[in-house]
C-alpha atoms as a PDB file:
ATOM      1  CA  UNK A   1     140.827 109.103  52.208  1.00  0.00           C
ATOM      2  CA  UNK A   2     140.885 107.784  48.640  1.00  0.00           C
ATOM      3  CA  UNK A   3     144.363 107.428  48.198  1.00  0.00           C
ATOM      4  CA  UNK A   4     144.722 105.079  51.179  1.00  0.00           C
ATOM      5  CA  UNK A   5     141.984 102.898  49.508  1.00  0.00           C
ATOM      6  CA  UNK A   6     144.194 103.216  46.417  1.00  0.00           C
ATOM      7  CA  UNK A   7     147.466 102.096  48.282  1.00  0.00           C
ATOM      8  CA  UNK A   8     145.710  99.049  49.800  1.00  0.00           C
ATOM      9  CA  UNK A   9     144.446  97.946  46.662  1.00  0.00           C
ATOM     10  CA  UNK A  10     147.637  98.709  45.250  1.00  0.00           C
ATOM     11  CA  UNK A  11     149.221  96.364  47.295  1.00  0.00           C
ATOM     12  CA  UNK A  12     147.964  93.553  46.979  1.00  0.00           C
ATOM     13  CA  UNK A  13     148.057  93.168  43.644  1.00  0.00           C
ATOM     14  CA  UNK A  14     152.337  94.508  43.800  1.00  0.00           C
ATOM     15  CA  UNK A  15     153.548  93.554  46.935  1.00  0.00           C
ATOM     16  CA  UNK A  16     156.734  93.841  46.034  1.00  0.00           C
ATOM     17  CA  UNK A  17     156.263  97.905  45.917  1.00  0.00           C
ATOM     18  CA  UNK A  18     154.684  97.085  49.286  1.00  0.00           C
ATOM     19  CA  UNK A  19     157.295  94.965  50.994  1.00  0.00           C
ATOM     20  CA  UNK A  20     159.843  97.648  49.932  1.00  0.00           C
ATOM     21  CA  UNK A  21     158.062 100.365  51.368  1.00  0.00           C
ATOM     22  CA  UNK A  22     157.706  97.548  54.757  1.00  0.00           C
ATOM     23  CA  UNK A  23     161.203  97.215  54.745  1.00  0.00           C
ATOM     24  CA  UNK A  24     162.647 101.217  54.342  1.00  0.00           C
ATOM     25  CA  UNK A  25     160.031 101.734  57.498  1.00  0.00           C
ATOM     26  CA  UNK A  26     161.613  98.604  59.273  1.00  0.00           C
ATOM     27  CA  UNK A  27     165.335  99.760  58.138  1.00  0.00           C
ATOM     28  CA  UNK A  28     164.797 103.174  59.956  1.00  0.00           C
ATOM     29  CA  UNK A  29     162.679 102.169  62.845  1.00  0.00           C
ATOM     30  CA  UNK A  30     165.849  99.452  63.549  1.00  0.00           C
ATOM     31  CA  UNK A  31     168.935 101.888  62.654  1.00  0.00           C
ATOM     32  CA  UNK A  32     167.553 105.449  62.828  1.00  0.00           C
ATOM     33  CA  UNK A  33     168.994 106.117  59.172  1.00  0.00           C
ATOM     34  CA  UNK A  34     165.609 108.667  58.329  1.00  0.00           C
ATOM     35  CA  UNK A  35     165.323 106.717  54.888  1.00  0.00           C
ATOM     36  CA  UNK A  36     161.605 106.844  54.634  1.00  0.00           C
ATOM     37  CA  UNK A  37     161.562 110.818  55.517  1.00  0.00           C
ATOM     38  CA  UNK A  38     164.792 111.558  52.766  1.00  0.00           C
ATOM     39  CA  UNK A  39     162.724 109.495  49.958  1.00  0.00           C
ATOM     40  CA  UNK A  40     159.612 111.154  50.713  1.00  0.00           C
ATOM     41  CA  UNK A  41     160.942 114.375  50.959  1.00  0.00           C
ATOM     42  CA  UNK A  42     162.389 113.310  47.465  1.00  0.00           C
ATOM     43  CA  UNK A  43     159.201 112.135  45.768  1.00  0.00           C
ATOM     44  CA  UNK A  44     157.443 115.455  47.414  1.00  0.00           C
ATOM     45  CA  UNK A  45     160.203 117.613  46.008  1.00  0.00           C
ATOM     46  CA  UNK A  46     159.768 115.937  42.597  1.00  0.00           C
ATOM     47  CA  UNK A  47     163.945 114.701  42.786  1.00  0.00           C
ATOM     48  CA  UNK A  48     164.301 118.199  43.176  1.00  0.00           C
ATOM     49  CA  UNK A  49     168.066 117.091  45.070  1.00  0.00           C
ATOM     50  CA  UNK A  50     168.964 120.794  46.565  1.00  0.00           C
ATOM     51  CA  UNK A  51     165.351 121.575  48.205  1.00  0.00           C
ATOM     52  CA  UNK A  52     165.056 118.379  49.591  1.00  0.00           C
ATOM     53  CA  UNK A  53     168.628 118.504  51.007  1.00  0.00           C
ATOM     54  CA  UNK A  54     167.622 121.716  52.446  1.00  0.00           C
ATOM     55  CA  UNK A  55     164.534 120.196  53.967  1.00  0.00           C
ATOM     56  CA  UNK A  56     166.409 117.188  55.241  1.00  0.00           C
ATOM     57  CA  UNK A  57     169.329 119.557  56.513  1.00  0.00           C
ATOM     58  CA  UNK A  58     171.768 117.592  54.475  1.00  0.00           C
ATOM     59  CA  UNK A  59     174.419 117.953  51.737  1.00  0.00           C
ATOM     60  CA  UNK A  60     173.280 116.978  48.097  1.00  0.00           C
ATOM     61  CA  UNK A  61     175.871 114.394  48.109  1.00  0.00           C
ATOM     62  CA  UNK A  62     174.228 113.136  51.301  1.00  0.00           C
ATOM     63  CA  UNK A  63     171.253 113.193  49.760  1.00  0.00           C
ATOM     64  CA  UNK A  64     172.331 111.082  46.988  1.00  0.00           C
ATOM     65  CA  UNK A  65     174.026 108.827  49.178  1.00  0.00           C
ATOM     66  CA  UNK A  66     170.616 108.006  51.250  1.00  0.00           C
ATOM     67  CA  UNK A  67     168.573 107.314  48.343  1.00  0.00           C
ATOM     68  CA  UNK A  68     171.611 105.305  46.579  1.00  0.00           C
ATOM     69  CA  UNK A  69     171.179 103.477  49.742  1.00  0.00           C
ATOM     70  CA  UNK A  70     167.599 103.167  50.433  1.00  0.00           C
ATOM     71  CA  UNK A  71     167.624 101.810  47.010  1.00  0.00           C
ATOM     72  CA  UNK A  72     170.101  99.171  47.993  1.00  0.00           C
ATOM     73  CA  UNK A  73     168.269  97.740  50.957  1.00  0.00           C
ATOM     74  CA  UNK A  74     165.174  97.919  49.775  1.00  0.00           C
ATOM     75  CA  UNK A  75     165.021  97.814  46.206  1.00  0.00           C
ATOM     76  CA  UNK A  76     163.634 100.880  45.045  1.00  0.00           C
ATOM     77  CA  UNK A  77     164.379 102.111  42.019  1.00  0.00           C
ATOM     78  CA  UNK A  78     163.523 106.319  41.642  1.00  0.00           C
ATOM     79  CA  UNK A  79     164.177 106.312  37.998  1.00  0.00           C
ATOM     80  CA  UNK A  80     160.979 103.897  37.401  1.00  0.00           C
ATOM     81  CA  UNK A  81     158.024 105.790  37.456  1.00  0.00           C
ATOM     82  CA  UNK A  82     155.429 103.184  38.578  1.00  0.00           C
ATOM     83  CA  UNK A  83     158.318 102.414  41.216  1.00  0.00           C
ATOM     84  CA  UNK A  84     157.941 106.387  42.211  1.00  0.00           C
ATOM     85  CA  UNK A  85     154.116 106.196  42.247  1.00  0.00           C
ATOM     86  CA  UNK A  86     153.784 103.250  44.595  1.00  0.00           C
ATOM     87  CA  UNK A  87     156.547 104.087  46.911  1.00  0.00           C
ATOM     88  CA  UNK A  88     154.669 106.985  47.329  1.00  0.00           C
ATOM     89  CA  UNK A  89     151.809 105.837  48.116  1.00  0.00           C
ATOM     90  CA  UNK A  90     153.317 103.247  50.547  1.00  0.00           C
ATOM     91  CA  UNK A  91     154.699 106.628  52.231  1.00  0.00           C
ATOM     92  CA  UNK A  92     151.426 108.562  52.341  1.00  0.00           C
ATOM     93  CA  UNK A  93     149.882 104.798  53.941  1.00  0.00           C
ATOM     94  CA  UNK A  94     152.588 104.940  56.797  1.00  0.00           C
ATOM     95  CA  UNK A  95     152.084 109.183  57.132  1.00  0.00           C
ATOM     96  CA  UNK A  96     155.004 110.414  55.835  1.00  0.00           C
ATOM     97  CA  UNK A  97     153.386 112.113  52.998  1.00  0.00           C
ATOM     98  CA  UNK A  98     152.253 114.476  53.112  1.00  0.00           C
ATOM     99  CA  UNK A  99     155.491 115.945  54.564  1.00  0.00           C
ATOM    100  CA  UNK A 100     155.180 117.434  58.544  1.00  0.00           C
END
């Protein structure tokens, strides 16, 4: 798939996009928070906050709280657009993008 070519060569030329995207995966595999799932749902929904709360089965304000947080543990910014596109594309690399 071309946009898994993409993300690898993505990567190594920002790894910070790509250690964020390591460490939302390594967040959620250690604490079960479903990070990686809200922020792709997010990205997929295009910040879209009450259909992606309906497909996570949250509140908004839940919502808003996970990606507040996902942002704090991992530094990912949503509001930056390249930030958006490689998180992404980090998502789509560890399959949760397209969404199940």
């Amino acid at each position: 798939m071309d946009a898994l070519r993409v993300t690898d060569a993505v990567a190594e030329h920002v790894p910070s996009a790509a250690d964020a995207v390591a460490a939302l995966l390594e967040h959620d595999e250690r604490h079960g928070t479903d990070l990686p799932r809200t922020v792709g749902a997010h990205l997929v929904f295009f910040g879209d906050a009450a259909a992606t709360a309906r497909y996570v089965g949250v509140h908004t304000n839940t919502l808003r709280y996970r990606l507040r947080r996902a942002g704090e543990l991992c530094g990912i910014d949503l509001t930056d657009p390249d930030v958006r596109l490689l998180v992404e594309l980090g998502l789509r690399r560890a399959g949760l993008i397209p969404l199940p």
